[in-house]
PDB file of N, CA and C in Angstrom:
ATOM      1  N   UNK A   1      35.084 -17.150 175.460  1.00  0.00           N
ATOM      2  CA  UNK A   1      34.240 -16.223 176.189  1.00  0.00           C
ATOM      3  C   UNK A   1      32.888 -16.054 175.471  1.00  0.00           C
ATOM      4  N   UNK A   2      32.960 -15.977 174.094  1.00  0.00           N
ATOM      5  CA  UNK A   2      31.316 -15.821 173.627  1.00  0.00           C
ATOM      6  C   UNK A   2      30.791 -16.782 173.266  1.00  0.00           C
ATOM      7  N   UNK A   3      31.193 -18.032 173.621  1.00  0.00           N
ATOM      8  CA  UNK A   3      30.664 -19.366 173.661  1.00  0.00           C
ATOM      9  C   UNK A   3      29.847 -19.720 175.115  1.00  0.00           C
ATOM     10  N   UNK A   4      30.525 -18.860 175.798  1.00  0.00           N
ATOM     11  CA  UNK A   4      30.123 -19.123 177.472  1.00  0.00           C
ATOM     12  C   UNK A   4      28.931 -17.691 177.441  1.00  0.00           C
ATOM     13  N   UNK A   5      28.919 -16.945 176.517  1.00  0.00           N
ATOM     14  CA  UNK A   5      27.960 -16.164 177.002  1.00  0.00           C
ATOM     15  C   UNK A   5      26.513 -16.411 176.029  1.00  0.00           C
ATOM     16  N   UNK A   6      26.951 -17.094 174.671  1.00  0.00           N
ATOM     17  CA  UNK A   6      26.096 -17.385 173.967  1.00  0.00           C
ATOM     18  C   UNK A   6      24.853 -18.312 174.390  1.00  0.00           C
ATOM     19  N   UNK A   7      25.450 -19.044 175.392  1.00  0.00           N
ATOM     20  CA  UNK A   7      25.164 -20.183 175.999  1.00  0.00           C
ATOM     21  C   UNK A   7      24.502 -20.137 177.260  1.00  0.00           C
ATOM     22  N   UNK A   8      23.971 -18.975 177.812  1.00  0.00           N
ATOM     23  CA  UNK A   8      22.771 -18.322 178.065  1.00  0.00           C
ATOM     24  C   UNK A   8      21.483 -18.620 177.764  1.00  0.00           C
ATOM     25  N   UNK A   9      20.637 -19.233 178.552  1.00  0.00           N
ATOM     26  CA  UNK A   9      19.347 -19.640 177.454  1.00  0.00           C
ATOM     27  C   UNK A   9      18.139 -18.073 177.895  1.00  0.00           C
ATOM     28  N   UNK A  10      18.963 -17.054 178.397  1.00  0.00           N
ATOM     29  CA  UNK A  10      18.068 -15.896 178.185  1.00  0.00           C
ATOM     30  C   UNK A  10      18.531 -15.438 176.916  1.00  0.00           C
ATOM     31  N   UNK A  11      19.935 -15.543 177.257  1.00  0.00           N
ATOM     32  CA  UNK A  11      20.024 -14.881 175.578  1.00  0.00           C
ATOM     33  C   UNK A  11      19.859 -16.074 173.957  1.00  0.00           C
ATOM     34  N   UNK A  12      19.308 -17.359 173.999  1.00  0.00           N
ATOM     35  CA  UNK A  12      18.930 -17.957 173.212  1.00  0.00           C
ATOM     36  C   UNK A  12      16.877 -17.287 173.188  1.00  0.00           C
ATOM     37  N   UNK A  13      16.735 -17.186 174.183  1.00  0.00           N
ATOM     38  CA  UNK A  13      15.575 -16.777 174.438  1.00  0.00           C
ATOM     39  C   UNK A  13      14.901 -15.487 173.571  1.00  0.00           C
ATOM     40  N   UNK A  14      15.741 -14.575 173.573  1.00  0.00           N
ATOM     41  CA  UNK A  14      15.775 -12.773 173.166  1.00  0.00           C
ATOM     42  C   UNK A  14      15.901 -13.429 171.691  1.00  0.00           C
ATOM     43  N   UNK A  15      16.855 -13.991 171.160  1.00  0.00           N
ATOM     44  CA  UNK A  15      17.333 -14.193 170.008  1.00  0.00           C
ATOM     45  C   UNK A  15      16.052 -15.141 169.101  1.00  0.00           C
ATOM     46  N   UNK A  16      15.662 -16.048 170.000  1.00  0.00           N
ATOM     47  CA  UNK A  16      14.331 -16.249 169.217  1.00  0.00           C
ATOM     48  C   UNK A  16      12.937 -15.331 168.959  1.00  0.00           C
ATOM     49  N   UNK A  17      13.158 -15.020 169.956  1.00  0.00           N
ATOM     50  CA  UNK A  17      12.095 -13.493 169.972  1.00  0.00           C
ATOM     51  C   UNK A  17      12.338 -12.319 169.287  1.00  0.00           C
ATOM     52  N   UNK A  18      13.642 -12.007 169.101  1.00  0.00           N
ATOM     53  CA  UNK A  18      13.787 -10.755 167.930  1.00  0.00           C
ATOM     54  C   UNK A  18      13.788 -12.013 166.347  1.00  0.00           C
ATOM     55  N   UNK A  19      13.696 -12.647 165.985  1.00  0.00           N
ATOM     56  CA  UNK A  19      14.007 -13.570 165.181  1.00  0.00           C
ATOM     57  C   UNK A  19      12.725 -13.712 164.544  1.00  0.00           C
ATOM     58  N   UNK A  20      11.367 -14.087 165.596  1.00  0.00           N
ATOM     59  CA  UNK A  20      10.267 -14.202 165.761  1.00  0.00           C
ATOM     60  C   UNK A  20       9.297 -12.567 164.965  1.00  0.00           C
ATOM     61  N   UNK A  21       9.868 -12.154 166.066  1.00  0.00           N
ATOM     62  CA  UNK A  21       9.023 -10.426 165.684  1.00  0.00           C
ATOM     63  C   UNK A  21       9.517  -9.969 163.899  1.00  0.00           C
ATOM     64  N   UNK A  22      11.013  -9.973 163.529  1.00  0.00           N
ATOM     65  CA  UNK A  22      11.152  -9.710 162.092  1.00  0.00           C
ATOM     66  C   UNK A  22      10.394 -10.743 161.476  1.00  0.00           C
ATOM     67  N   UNK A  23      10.469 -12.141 161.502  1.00  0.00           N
ATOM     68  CA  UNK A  23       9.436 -12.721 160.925  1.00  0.00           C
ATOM     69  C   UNK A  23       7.925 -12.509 160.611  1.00  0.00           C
ATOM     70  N   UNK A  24       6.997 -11.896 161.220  1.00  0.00           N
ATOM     71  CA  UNK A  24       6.263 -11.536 161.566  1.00  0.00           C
ATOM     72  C   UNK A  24       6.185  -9.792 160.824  1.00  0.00           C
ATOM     73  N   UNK A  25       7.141  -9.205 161.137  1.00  0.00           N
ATOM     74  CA  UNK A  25       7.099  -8.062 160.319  1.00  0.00           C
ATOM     75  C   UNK A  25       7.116  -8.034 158.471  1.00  0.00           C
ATOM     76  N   UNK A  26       8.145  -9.422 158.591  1.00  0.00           N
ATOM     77  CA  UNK A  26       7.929  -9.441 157.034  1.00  0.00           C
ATOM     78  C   UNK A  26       6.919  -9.623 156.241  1.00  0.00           C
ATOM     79  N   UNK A  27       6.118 -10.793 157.169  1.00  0.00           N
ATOM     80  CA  UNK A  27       4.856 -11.339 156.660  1.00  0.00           C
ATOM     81  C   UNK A  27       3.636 -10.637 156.608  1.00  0.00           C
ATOM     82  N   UNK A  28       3.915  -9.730 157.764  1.00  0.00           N
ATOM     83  CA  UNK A  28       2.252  -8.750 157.730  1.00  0.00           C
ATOM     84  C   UNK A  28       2.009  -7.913 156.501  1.00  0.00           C
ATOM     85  N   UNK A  29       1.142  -7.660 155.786  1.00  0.00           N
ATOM     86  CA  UNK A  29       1.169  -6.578 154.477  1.00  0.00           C
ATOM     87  C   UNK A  29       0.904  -5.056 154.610  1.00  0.00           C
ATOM     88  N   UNK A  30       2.614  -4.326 154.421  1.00  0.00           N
ATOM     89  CA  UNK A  30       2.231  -3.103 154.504  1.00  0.00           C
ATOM     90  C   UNK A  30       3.609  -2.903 155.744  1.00  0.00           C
ATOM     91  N   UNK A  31       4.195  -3.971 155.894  1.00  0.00           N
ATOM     92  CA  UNK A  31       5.189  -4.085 157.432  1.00  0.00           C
ATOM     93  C   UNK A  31       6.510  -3.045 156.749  1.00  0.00           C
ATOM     94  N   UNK A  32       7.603  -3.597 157.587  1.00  0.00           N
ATOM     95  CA  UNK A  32       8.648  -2.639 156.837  1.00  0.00           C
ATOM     96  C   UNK A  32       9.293  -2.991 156.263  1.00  0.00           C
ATOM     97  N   UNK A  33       9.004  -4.084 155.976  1.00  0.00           N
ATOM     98  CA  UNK A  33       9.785  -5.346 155.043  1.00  0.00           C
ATOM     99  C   UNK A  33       8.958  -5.642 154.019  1.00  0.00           C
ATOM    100  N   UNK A  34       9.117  -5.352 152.867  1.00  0.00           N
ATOM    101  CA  UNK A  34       8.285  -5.797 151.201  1.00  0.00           C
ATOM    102  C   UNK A  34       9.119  -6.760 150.752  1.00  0.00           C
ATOM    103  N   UNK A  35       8.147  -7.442 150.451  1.00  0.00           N
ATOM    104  CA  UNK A  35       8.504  -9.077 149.689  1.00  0.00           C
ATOM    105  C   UNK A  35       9.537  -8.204 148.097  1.00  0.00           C
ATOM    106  N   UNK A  36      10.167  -9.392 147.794  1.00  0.00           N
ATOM    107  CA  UNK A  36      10.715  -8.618 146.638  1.00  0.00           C
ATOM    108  C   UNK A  36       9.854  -9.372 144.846  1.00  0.00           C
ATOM    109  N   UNK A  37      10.109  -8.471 143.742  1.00  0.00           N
ATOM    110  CA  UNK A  37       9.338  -8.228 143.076  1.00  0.00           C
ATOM    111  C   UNK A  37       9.065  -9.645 142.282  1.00  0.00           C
ATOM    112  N   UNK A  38       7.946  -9.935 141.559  1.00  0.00           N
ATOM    113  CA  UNK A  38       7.920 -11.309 140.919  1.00  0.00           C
ATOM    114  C   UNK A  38       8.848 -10.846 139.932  1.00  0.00           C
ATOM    115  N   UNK A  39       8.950 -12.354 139.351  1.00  0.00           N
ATOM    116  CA  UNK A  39       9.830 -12.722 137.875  1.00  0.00           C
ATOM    117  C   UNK A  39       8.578 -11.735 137.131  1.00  0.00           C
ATOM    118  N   UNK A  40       9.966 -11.601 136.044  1.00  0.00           N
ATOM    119  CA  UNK A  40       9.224 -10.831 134.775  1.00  0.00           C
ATOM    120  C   UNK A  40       8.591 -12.228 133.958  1.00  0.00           C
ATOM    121  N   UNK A  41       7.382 -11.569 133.398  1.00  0.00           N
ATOM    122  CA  UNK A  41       6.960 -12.566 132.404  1.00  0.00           C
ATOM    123  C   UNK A  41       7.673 -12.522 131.132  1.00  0.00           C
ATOM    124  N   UNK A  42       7.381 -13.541 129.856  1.00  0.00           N
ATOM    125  CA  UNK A  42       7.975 -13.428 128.705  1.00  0.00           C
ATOM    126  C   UNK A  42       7.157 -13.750 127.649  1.00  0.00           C
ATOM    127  N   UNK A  43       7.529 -12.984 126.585  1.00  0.00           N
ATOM    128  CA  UNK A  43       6.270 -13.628 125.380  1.00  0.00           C
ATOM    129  C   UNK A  43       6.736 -15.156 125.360  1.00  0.00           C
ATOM    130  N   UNK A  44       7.749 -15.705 125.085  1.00  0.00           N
ATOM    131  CA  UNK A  44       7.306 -17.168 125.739  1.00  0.00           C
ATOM    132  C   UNK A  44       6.563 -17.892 126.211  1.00  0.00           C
ATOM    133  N   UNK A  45       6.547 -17.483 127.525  1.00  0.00           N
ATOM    134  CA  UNK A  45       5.684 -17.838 128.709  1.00  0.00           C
ATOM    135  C   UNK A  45       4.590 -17.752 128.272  1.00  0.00           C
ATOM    136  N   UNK A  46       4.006 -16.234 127.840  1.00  0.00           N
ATOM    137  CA  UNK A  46       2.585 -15.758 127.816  1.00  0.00           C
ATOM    138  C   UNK A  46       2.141 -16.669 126.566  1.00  0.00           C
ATOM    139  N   UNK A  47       2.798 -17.151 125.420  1.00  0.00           N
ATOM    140  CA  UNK A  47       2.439 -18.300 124.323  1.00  0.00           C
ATOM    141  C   UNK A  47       2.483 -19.474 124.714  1.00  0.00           C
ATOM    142  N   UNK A  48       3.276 -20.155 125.455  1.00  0.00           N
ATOM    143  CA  UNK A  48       2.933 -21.593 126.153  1.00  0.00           C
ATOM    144  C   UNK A  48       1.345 -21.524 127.060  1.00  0.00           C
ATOM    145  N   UNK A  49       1.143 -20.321 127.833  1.00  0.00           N
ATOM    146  CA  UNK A  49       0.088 -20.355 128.877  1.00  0.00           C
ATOM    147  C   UNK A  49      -1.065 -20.365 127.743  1.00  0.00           C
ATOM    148  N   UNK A  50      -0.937 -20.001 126.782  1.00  0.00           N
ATOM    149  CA  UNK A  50      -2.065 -19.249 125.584  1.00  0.00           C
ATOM    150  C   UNK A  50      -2.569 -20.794 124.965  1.00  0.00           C
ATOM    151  N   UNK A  51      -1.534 -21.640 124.611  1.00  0.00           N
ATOM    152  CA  UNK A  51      -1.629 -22.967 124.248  1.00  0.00           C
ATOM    153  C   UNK A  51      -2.171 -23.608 124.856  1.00  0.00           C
ATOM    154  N   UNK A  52      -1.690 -24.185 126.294  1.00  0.00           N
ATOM    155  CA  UNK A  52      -2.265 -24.617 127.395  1.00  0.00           C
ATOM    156  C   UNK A  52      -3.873 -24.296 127.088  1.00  0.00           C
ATOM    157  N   UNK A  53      -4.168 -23.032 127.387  1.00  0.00           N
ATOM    158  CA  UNK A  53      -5.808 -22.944 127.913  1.00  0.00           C
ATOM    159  C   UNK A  53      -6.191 -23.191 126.481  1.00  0.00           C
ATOM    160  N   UNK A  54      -5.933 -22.973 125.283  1.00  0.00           N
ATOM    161  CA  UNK A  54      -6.543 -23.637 124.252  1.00  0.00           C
ATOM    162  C   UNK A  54      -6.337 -25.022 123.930  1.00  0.00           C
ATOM    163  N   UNK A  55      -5.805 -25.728 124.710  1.00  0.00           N
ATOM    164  CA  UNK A  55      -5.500 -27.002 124.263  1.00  0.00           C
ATOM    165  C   UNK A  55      -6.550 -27.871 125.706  1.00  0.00           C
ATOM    166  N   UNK A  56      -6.271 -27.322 126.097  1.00  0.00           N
ATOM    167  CA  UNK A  56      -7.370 -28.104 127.248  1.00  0.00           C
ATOM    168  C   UNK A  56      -8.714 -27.344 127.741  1.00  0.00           C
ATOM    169  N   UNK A  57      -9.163 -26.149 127.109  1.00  0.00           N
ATOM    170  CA  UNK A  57     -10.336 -25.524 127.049  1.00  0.00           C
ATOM    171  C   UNK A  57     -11.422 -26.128 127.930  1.00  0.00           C
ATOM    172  N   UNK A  58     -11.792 -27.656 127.387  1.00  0.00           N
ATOM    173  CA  UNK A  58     -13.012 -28.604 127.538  1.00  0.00           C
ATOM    174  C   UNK A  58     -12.929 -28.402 129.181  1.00  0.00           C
ATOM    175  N   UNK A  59     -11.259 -28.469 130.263  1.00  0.00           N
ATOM    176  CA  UNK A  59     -11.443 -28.299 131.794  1.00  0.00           C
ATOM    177  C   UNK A  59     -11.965 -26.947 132.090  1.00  0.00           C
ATOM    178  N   UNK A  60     -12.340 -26.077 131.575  1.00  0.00           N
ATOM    179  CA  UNK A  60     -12.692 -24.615 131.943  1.00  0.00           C
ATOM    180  C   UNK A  60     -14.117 -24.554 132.555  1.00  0.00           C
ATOM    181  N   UNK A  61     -13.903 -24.541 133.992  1.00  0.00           N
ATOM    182  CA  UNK A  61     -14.890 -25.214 135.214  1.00  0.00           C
ATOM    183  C   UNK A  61     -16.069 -24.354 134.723  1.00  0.00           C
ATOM    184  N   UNK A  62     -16.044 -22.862 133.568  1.00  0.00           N
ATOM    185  CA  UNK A  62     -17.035 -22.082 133.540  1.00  0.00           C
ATOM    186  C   UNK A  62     -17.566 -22.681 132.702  1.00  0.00           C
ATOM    187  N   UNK A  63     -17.203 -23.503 131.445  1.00  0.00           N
ATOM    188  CA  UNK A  63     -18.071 -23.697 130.488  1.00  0.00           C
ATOM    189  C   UNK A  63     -18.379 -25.279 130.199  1.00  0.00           C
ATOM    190  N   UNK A  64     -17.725 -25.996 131.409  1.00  0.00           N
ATOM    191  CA  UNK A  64     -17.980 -27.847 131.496  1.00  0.00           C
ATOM    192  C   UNK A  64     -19.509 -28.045 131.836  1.00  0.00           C
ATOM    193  N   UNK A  65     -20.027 -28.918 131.576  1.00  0.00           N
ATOM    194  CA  UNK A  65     -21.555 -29.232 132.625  1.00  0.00           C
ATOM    195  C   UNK A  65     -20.763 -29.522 134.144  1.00  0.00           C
ATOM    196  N   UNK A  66     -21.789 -28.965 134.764  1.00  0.00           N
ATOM    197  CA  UNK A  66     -21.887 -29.693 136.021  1.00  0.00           C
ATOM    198  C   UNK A  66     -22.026 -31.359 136.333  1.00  0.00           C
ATOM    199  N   UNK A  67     -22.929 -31.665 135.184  1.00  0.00           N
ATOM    200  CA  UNK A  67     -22.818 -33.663 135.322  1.00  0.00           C
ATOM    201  C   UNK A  67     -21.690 -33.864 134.655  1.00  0.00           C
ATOM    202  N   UNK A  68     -21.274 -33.086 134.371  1.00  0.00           N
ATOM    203  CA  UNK A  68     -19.910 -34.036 133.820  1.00  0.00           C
ATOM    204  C   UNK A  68     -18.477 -33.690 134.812  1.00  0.00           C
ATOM    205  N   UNK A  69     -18.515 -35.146 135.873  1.00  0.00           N
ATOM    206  CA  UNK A  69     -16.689 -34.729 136.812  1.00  0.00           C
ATOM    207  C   UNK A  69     -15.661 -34.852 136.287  1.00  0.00           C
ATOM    208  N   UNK A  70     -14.745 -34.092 136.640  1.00  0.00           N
ATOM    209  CA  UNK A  70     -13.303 -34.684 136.203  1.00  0.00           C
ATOM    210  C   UNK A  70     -12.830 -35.689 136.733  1.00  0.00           C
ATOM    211  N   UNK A  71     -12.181 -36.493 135.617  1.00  0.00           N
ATOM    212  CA  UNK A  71     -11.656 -37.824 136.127  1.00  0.00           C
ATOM    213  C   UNK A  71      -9.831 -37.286 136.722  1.00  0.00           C
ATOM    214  N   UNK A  72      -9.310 -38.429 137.427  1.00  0.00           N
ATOM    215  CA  UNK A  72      -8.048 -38.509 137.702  1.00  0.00           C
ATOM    216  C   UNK A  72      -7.005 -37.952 137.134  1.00  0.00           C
ATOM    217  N   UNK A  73      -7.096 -38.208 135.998  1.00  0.00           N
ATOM    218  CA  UNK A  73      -6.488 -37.104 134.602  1.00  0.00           C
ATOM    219  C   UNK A  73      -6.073 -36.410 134.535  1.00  0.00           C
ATOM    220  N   UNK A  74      -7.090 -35.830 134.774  1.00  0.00           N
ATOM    221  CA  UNK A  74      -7.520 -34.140 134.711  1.00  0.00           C
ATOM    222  C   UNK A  74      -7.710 -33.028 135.065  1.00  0.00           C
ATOM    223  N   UNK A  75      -7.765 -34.283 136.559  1.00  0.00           N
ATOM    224  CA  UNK A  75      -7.757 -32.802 138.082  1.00  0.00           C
ATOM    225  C   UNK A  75      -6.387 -32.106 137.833  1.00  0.00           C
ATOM    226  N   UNK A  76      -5.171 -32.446 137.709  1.00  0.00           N
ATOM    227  CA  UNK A  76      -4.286 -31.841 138.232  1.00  0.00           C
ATOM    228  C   UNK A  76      -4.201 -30.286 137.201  1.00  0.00           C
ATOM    229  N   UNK A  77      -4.215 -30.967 135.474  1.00  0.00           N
ATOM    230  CA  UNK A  77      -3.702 -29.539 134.900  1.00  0.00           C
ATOM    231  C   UNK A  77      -5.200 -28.471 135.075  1.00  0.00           C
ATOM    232  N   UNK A  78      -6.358 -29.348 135.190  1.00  0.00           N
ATOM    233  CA  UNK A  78      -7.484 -28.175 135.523  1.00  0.00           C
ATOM    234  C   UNK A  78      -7.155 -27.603 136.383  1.00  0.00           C
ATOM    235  N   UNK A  79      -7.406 -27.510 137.848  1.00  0.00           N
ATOM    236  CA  UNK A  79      -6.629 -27.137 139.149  1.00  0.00           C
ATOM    237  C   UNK A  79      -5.368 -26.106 138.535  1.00  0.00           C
ATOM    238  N   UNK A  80      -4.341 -26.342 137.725  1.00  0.00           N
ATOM    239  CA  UNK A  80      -2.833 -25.423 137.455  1.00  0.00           C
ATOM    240  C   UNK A  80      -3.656 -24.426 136.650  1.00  0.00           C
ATOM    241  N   UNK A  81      -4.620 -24.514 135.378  1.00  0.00           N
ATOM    242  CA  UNK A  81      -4.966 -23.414 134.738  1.00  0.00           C
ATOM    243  C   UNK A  81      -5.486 -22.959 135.090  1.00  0.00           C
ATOM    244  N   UNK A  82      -6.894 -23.426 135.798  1.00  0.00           N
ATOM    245  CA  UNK A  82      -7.934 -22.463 136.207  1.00  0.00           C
ATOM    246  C   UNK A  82      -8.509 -22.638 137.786  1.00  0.00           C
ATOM    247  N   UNK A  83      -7.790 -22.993 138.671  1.00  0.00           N
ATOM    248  CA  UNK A  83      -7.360 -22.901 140.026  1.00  0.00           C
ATOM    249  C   UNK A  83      -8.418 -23.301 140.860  1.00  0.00           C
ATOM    250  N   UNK A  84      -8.860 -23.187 141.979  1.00  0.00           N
ATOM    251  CA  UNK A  84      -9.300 -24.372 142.578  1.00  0.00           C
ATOM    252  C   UNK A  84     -10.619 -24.473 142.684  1.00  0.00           C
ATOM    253  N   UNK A  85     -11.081 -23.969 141.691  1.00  0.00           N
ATOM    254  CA  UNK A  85     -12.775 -23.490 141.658  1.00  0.00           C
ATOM    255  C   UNK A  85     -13.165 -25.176 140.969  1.00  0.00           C
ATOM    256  N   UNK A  86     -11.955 -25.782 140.129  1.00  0.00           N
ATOM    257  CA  UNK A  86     -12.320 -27.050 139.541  1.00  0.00           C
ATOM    258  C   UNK A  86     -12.436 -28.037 140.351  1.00  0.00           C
ATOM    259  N   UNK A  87     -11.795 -28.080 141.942  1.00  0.00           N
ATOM    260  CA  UNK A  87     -12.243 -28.825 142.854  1.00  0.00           C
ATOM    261  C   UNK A  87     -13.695 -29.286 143.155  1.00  0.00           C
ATOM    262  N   UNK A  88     -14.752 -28.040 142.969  1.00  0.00           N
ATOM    263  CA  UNK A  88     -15.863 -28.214 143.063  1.00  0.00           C
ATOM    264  C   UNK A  88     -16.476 -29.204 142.104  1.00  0.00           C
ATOM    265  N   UNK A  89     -16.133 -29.814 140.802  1.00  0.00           N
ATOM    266  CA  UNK A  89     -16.355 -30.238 139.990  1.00  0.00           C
ATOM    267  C   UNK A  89     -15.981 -31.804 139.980  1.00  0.00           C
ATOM    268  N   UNK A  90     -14.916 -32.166 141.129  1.00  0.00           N
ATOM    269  CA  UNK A  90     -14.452 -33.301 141.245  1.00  0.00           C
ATOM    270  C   UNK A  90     -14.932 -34.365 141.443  1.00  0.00           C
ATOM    271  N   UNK A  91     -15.109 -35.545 141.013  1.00  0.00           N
ATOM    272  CA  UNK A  91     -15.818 -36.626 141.572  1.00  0.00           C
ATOM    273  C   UNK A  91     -15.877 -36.902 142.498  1.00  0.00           C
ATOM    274  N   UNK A  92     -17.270 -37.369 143.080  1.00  0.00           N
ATOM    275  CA  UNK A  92     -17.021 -37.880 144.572  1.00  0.00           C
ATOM    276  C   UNK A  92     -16.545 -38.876 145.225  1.00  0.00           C
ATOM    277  N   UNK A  93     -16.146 -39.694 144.144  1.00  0.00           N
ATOM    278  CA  UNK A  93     -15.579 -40.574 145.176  1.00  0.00           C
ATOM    279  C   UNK A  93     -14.122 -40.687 145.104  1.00  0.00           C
ATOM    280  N   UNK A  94     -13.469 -39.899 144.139  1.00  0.00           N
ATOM    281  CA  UNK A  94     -12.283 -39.142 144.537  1.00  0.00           C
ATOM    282  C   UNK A  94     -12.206 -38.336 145.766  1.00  0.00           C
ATOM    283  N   UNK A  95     -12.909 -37.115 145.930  1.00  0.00           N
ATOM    284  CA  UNK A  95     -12.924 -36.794 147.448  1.00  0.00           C
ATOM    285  C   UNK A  95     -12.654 -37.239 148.414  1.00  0.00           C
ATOM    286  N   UNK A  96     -13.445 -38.631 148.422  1.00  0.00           N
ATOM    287  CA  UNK A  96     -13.419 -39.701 149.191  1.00  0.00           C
ATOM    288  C   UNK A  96     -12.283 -40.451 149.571  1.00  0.00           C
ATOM    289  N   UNK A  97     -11.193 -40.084 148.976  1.00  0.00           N
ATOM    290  CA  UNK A  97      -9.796 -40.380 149.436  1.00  0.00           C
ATOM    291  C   UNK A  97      -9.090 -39.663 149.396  1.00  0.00           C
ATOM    292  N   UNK A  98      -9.236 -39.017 149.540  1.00  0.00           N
ATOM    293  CA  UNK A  98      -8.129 -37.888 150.571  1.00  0.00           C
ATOM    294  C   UNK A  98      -8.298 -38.255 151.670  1.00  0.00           C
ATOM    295  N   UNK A  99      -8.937 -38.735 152.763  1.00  0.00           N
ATOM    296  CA  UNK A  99      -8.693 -39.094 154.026  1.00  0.00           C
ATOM    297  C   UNK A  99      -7.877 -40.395 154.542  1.00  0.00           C
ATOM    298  N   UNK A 100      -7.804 -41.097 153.118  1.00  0.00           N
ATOM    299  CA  UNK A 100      -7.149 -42.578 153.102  1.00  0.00           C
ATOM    300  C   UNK A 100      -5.327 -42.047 153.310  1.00  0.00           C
ATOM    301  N   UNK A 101      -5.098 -43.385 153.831  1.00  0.00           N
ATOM    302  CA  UNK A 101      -3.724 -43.258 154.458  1.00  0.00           C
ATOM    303  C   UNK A 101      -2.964 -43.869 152.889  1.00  0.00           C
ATOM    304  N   UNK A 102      -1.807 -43.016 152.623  1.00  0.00           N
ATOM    305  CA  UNK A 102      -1.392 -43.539 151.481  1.00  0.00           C
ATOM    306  C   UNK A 102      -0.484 -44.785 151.333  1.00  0.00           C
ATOM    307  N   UNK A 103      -0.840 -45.915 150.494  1.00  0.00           N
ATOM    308  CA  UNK A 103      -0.271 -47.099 150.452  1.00  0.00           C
ATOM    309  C   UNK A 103       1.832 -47.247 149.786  1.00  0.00           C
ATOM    310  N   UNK A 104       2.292 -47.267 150.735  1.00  0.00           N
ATOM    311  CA  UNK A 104       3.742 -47.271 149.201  1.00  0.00           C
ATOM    312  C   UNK A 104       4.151 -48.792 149.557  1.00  0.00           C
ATOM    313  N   UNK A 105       4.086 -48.875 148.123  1.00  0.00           N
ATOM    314  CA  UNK A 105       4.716 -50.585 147.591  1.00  0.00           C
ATOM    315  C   UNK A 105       5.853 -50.085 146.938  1.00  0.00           C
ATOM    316  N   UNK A 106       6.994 -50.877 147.777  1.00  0.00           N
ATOM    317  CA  UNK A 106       8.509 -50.702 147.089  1.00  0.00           C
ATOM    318  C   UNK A 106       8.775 -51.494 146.232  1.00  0.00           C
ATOM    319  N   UNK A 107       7.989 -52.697 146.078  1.00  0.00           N
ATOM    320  CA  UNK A 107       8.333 -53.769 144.394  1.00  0.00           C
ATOM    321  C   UNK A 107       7.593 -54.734 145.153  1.00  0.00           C
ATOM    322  N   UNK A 108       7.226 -56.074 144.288  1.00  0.00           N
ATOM    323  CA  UNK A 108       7.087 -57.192 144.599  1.00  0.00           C
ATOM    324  C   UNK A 108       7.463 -57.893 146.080  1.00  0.00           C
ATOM    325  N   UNK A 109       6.942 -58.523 146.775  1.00  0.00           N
ATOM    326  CA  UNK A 109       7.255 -59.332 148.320  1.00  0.00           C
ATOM    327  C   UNK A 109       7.475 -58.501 149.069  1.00  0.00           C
ATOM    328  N   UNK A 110       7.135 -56.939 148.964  1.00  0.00           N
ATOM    329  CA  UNK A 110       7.658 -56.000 150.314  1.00  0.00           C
ATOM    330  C   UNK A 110       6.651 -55.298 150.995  1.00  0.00           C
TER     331      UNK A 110
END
C-alpha cells in the first residue's frame, strides 16, 4: 500500500519541494538552520601554518614585484597561503590555458 501511494508523482513532486525549500533555508544566512561550528584549531596547526608562510615568504603577492610571475610551481601553494589575490600575479600565458581541453595519455601507443 505505501509503495502504491509513494508512487504518486504529486507526491514525489511535494517531496522535492519541501526537500528544496529546507535546502534553501539552510543555506540562506541567518535561516533557521546554522551551519555547525568549525574544527578547533591547534598549536600544531597554528606552527606548521607559521612555517609555511616563513618558508615560502618570497610568494607573498604583497611584497613580490609585479614583473616578477609565478611560475607553475608556485601557483598552487601561493594561491593555499595567501589566496587568490596571487592569481593576479600569474603568468600570462598560463592563463592562457585554462580554456584548453585537457590532454590524458594513459602510457605509450594509446
Amino acid at each position: 500500500m505505501a509503495v502504491l501511494l509513494l508512487d504518486q508523482a504529486w507526491i514525489r513532486a511535494a517531496l522535492a519541494l519541501v526537500i528544496g525549500a529546507l535546502t534553501v533555508l539552510r543555506a540562506l544566512p541567518g535561516g533557521r538552520f546554522t551551519p555547525g561550528p568549525m574544527p578547533p584549531t591547534t598549536a600544531k596547526g597554528d606552527e606548521v601554518l607559521r612555517m609555511a608562510f616563513e618558508r615560502y615568504a618570497e610568494l607573498d603577492p604583497a611584497t613580490r614585484p609585479a614583473t616578477e610571475p609565478y611560475d607553475p610551481g608556485q601557483v598552487r601553494m601561493a594561491v593555499a597561503l595567501y589566496g587568490l589575490a596571487v592569481l593576479d600575479h600569474v603568468d600570462a600565458r598560463m592563463k592562457g590555458d585554462r580554456g584548453r581541453e585537457a590532454v590524458v595519455s594513459w602510457g605509450p601507443g594509446e
